[in-house]
PDB file of N, CA and C in Angstrom:
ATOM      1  N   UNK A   1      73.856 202.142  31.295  1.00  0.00           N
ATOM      2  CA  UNK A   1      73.187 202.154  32.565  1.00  0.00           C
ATOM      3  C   UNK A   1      74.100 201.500  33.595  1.00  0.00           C
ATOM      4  N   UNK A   2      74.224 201.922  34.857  1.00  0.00           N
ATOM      5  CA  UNK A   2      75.072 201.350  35.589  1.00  0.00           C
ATOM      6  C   UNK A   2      73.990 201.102  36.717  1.00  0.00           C
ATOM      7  N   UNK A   3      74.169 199.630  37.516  1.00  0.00           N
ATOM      8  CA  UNK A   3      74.037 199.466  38.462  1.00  0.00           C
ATOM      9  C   UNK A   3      74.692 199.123  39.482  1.00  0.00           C
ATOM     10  N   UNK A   4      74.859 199.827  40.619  1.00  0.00           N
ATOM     11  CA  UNK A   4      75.547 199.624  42.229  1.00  0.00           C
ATOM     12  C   UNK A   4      77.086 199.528  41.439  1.00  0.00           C
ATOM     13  N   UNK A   5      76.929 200.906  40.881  1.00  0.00           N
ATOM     14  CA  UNK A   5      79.117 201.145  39.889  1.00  0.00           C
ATOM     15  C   UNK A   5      78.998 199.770  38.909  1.00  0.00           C
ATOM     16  N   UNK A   6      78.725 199.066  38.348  1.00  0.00           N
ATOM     17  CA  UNK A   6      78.962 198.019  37.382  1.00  0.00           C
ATOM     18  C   UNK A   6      78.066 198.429  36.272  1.00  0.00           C
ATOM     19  N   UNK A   7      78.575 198.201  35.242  1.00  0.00           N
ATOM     20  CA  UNK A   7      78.022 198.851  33.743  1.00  0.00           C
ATOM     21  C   UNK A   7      76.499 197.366  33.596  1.00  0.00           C
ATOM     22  N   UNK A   8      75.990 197.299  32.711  1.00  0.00           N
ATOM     23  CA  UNK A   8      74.553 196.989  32.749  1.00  0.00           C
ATOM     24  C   UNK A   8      75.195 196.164  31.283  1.00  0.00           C
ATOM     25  N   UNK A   9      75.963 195.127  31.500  1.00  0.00           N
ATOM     26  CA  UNK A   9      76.638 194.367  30.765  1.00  0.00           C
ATOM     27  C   UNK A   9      75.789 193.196  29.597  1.00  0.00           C
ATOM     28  N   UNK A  10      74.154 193.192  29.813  1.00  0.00           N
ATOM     29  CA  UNK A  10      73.591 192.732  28.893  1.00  0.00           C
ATOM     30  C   UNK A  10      73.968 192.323  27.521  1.00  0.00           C
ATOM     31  N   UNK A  11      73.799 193.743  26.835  1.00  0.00           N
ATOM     32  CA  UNK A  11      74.695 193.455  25.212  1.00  0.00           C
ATOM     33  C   UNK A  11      75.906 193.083  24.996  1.00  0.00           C
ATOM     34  N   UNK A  12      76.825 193.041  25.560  1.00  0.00           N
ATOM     35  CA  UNK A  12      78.124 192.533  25.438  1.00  0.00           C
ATOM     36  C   UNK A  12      77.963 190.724  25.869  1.00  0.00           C
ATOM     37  N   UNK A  13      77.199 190.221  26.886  1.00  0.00           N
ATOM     38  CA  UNK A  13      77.267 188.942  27.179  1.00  0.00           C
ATOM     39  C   UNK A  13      76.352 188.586  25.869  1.00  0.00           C
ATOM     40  N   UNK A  14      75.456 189.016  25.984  1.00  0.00           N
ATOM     41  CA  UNK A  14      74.793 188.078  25.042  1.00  0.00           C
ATOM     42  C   UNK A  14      75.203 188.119  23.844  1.00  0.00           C
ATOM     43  N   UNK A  15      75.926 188.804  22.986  1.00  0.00           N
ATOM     44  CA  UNK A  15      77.066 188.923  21.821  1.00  0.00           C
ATOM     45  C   UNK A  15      77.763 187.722  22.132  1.00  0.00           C
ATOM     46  N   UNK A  16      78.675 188.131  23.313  1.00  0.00           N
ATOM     47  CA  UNK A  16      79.547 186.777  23.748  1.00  0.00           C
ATOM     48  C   UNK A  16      78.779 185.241  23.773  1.00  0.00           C
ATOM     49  N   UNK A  17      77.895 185.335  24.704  1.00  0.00           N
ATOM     50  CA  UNK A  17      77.376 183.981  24.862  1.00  0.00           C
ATOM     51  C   UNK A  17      76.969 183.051  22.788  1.00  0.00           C
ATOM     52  N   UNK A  18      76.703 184.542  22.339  1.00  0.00           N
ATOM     53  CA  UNK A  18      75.774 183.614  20.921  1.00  0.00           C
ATOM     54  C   UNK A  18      76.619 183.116  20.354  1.00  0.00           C
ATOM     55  N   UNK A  19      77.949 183.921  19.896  1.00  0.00           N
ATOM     56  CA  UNK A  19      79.072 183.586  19.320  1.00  0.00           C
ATOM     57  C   UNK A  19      79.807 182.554  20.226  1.00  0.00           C
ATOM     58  N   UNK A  20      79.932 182.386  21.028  1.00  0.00           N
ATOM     59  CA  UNK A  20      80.658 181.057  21.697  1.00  0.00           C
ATOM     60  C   UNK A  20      79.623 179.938  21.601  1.00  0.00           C
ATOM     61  N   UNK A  21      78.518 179.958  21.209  1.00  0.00           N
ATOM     62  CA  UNK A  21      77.863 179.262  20.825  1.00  0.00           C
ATOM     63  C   UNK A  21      77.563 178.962  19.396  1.00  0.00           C
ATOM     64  N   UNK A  22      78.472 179.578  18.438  1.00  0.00           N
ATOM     65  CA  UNK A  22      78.339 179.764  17.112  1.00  0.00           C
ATOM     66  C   UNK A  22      77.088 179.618  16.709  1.00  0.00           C
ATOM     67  N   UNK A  23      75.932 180.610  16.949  1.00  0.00           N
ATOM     68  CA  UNK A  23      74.769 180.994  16.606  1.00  0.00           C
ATOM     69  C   UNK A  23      75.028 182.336  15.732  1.00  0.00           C
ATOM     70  N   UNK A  24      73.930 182.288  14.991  1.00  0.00           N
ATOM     71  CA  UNK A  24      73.763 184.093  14.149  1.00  0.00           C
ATOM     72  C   UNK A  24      72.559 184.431  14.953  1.00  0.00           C
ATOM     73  N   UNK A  25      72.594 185.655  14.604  1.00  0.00           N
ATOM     74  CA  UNK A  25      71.151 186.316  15.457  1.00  0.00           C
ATOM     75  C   UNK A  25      70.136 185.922  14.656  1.00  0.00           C
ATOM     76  N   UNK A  26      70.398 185.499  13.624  1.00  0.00           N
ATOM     77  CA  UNK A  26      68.960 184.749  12.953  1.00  0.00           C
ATOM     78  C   UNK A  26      68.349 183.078  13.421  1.00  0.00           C
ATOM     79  N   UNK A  27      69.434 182.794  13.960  1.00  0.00           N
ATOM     80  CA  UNK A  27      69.705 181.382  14.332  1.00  0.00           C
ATOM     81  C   UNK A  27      68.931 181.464  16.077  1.00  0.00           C
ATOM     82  N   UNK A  28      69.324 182.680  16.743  1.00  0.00           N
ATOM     83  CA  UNK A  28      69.009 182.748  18.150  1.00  0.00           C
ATOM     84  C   UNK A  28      67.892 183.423  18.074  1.00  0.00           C
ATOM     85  N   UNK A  29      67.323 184.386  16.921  1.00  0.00           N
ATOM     86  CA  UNK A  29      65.797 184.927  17.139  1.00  0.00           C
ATOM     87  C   UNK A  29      65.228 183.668  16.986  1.00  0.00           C
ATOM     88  N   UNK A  30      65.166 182.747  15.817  1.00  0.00           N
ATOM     89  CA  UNK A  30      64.807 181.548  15.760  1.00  0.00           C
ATOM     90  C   UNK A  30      64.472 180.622  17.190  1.00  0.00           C
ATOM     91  N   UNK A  31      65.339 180.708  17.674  1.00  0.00           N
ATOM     92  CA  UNK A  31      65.106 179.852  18.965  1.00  0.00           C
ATOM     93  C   UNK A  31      64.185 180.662  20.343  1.00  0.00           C
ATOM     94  N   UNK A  32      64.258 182.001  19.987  1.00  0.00           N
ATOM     95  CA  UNK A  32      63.411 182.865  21.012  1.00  0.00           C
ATOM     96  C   UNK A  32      62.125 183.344  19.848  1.00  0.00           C
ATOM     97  N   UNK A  33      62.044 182.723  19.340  1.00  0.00           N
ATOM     98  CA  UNK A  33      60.646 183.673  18.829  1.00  0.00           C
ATOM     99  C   UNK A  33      60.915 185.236  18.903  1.00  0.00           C
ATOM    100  N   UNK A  34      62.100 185.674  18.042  1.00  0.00           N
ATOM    101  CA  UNK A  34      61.762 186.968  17.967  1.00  0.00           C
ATOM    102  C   UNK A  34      62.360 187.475  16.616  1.00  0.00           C
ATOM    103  N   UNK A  35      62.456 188.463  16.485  1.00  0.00           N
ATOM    104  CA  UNK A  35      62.936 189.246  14.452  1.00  0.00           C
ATOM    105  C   UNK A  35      64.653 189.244  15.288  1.00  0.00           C
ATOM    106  N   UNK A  36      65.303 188.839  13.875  1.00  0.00           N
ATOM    107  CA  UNK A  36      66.617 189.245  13.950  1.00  0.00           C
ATOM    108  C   UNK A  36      67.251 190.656  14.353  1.00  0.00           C
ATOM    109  N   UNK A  37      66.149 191.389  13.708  1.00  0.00           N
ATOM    110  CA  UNK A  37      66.217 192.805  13.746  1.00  0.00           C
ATOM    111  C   UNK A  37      66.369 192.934  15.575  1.00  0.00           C
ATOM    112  N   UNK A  38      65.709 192.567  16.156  1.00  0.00           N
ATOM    113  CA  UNK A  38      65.169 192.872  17.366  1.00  0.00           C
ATOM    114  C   UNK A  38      66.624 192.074  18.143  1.00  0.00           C
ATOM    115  N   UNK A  39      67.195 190.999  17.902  1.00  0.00           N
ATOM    116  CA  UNK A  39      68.471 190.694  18.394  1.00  0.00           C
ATOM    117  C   UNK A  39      69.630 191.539  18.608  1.00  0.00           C
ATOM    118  N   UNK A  40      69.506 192.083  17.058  1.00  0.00           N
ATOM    119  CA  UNK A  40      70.339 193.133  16.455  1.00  0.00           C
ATOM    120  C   UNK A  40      70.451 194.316  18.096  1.00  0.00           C
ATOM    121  N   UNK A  41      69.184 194.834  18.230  1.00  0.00           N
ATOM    122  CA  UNK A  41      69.018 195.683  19.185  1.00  0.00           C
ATOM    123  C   UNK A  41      69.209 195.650  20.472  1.00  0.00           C
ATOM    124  N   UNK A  42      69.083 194.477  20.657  1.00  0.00           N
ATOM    125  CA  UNK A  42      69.863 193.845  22.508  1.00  0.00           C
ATOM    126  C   UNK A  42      71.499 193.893  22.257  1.00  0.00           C
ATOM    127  N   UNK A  43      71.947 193.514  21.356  1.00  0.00           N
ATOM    128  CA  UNK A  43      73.217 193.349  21.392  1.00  0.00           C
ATOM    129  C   UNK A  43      73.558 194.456  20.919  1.00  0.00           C
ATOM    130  N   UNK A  44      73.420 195.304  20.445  1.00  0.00           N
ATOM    131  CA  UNK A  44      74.210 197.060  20.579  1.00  0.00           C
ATOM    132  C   UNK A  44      73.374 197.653  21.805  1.00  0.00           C
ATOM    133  N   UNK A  45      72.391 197.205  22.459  1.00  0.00           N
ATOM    134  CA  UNK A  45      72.107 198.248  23.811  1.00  0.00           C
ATOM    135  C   UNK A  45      71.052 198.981  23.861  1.00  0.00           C
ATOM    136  N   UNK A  46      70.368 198.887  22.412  1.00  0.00           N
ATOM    137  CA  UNK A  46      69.529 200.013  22.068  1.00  0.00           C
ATOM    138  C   UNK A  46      67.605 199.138  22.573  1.00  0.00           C
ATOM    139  N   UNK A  47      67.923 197.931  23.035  1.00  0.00           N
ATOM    140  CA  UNK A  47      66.462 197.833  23.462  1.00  0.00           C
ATOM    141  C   UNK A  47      66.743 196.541  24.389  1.00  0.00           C
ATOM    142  N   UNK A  48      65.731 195.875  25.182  1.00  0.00           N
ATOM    143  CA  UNK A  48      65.943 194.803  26.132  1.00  0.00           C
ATOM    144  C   UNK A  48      65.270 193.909  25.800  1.00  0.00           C
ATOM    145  N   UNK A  49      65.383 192.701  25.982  1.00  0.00           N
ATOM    146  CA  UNK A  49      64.181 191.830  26.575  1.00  0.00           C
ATOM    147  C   UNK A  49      63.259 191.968  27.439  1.00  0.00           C
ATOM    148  N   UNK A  50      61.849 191.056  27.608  1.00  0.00           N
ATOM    149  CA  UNK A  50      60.814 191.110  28.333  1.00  0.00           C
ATOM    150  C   UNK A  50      61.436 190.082  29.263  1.00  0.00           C
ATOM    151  N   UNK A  51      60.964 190.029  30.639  1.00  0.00           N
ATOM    152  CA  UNK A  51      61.372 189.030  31.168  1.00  0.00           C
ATOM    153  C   UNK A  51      61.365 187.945  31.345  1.00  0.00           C
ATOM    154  N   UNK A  52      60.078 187.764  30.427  1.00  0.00           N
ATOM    155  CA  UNK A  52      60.006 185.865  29.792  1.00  0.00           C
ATOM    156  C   UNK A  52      61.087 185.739  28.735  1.00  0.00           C
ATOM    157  N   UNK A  53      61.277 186.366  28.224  1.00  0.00           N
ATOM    158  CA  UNK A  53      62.286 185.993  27.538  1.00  0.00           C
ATOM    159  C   UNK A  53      63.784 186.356  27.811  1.00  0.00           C
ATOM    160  N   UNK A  54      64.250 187.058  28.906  1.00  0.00           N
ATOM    161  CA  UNK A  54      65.211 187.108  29.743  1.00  0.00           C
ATOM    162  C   UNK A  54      65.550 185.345  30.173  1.00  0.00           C
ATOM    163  N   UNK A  55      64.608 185.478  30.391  1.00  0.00           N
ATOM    164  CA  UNK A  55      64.790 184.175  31.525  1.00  0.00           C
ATOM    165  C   UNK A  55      65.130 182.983  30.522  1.00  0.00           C
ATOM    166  N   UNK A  56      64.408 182.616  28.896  1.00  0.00           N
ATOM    167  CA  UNK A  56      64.796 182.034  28.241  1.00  0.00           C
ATOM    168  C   UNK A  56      66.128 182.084  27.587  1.00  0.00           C
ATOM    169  N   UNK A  57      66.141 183.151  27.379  1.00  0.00           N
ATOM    170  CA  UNK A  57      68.189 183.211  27.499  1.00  0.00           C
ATOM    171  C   UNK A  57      68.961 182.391  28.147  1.00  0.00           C
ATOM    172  N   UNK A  58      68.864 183.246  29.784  1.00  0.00           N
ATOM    173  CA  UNK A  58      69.242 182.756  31.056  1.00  0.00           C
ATOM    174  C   UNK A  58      69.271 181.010  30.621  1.00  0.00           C
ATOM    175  N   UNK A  59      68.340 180.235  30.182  1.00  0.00           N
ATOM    176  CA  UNK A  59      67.937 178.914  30.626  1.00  0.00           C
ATOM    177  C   UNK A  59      68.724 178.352  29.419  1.00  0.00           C
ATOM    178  N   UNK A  60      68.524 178.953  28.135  1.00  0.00           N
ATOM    179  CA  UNK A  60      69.605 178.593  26.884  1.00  0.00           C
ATOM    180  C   UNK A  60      70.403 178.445  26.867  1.00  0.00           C
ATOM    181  N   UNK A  61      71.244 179.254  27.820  1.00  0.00           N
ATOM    182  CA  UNK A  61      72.816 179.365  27.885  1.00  0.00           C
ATOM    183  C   UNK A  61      73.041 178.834  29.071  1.00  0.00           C
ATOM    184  N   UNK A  62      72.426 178.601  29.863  1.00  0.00           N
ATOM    185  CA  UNK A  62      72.460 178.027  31.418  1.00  0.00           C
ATOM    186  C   UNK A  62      73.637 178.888  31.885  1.00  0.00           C
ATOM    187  N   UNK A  63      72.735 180.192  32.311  1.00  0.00           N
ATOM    188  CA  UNK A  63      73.928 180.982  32.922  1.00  0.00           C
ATOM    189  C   UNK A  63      72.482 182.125  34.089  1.00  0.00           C
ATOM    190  N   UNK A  64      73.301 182.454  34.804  1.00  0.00           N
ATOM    191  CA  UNK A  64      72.342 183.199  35.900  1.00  0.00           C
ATOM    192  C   UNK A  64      72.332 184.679  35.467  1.00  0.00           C
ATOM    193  N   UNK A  65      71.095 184.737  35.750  1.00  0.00           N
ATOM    194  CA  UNK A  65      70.811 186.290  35.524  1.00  0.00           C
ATOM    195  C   UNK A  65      71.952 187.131  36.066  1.00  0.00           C
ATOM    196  N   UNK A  66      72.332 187.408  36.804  1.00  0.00           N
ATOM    197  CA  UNK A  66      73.506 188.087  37.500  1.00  0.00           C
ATOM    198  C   UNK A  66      74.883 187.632  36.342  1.00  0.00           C
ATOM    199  N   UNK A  67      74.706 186.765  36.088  1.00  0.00           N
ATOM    200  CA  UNK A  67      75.723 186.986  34.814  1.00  0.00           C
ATOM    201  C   UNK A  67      75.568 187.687  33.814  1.00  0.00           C
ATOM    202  N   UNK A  68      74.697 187.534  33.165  1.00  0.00           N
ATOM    203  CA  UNK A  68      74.014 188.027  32.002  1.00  0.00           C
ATOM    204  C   UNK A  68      73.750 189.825  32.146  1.00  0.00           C
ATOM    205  N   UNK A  69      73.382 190.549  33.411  1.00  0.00           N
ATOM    206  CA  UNK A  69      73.713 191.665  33.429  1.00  0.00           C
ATOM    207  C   UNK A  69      74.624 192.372  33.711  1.00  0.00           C
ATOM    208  N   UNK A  70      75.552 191.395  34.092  1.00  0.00           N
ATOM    209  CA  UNK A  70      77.088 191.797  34.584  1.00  0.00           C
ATOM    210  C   UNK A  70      77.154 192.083  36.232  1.00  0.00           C
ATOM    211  N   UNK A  71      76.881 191.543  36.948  1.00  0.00           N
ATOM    212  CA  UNK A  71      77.108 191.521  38.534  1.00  0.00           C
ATOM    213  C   UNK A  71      77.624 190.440  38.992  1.00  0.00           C
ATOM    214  N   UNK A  72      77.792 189.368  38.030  1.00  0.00           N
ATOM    215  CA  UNK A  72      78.682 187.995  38.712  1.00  0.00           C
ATOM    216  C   UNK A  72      80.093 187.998  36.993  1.00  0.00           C
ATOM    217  N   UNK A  73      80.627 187.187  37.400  1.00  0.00           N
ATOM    218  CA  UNK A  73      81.637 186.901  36.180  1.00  0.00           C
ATOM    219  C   UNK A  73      81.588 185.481  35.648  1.00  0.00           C
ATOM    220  N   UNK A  74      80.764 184.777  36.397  1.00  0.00           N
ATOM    221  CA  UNK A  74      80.415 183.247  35.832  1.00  0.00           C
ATOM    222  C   UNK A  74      79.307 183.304  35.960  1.00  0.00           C
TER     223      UNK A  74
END
């Protein structure tokens, strides 16, 4: 998905962010209340977060939404 020409960079940050955080997706469903399985699926692209739990990301990693979908670079 692209927005305003920039790719919809979700799954790739949050891959990045877990692993620079040396988390497993069992380790980070754990901390979001959700199935590993379902991690699995944000990070290849194939499903999203709700936006309560967007935002708990966002607040985990202390990083701004605009990062996290790819429209800022910090």
């Amino acid at each position: 998905m692209a927005i305003r020409g920039k790719s919809f960079d979700f799954a790739s940050k949050l891959h990045e962010l877990r692993m620079s955080n040396k988390q497993s997706q069992s380790q980070l469903a754990n901390i979001l209340k959700v199935s590993q399985d379902t991690i699995s699926l944000w990070e290849l692209g194939k499903s999203y977060p709700d936006l309560k739990t967007f935002y708990e990301i966002c607040k985990l990693y202390e990083v701004s939404a605009d990062y996290l979908i790819g429209l800022r670079e910090y």
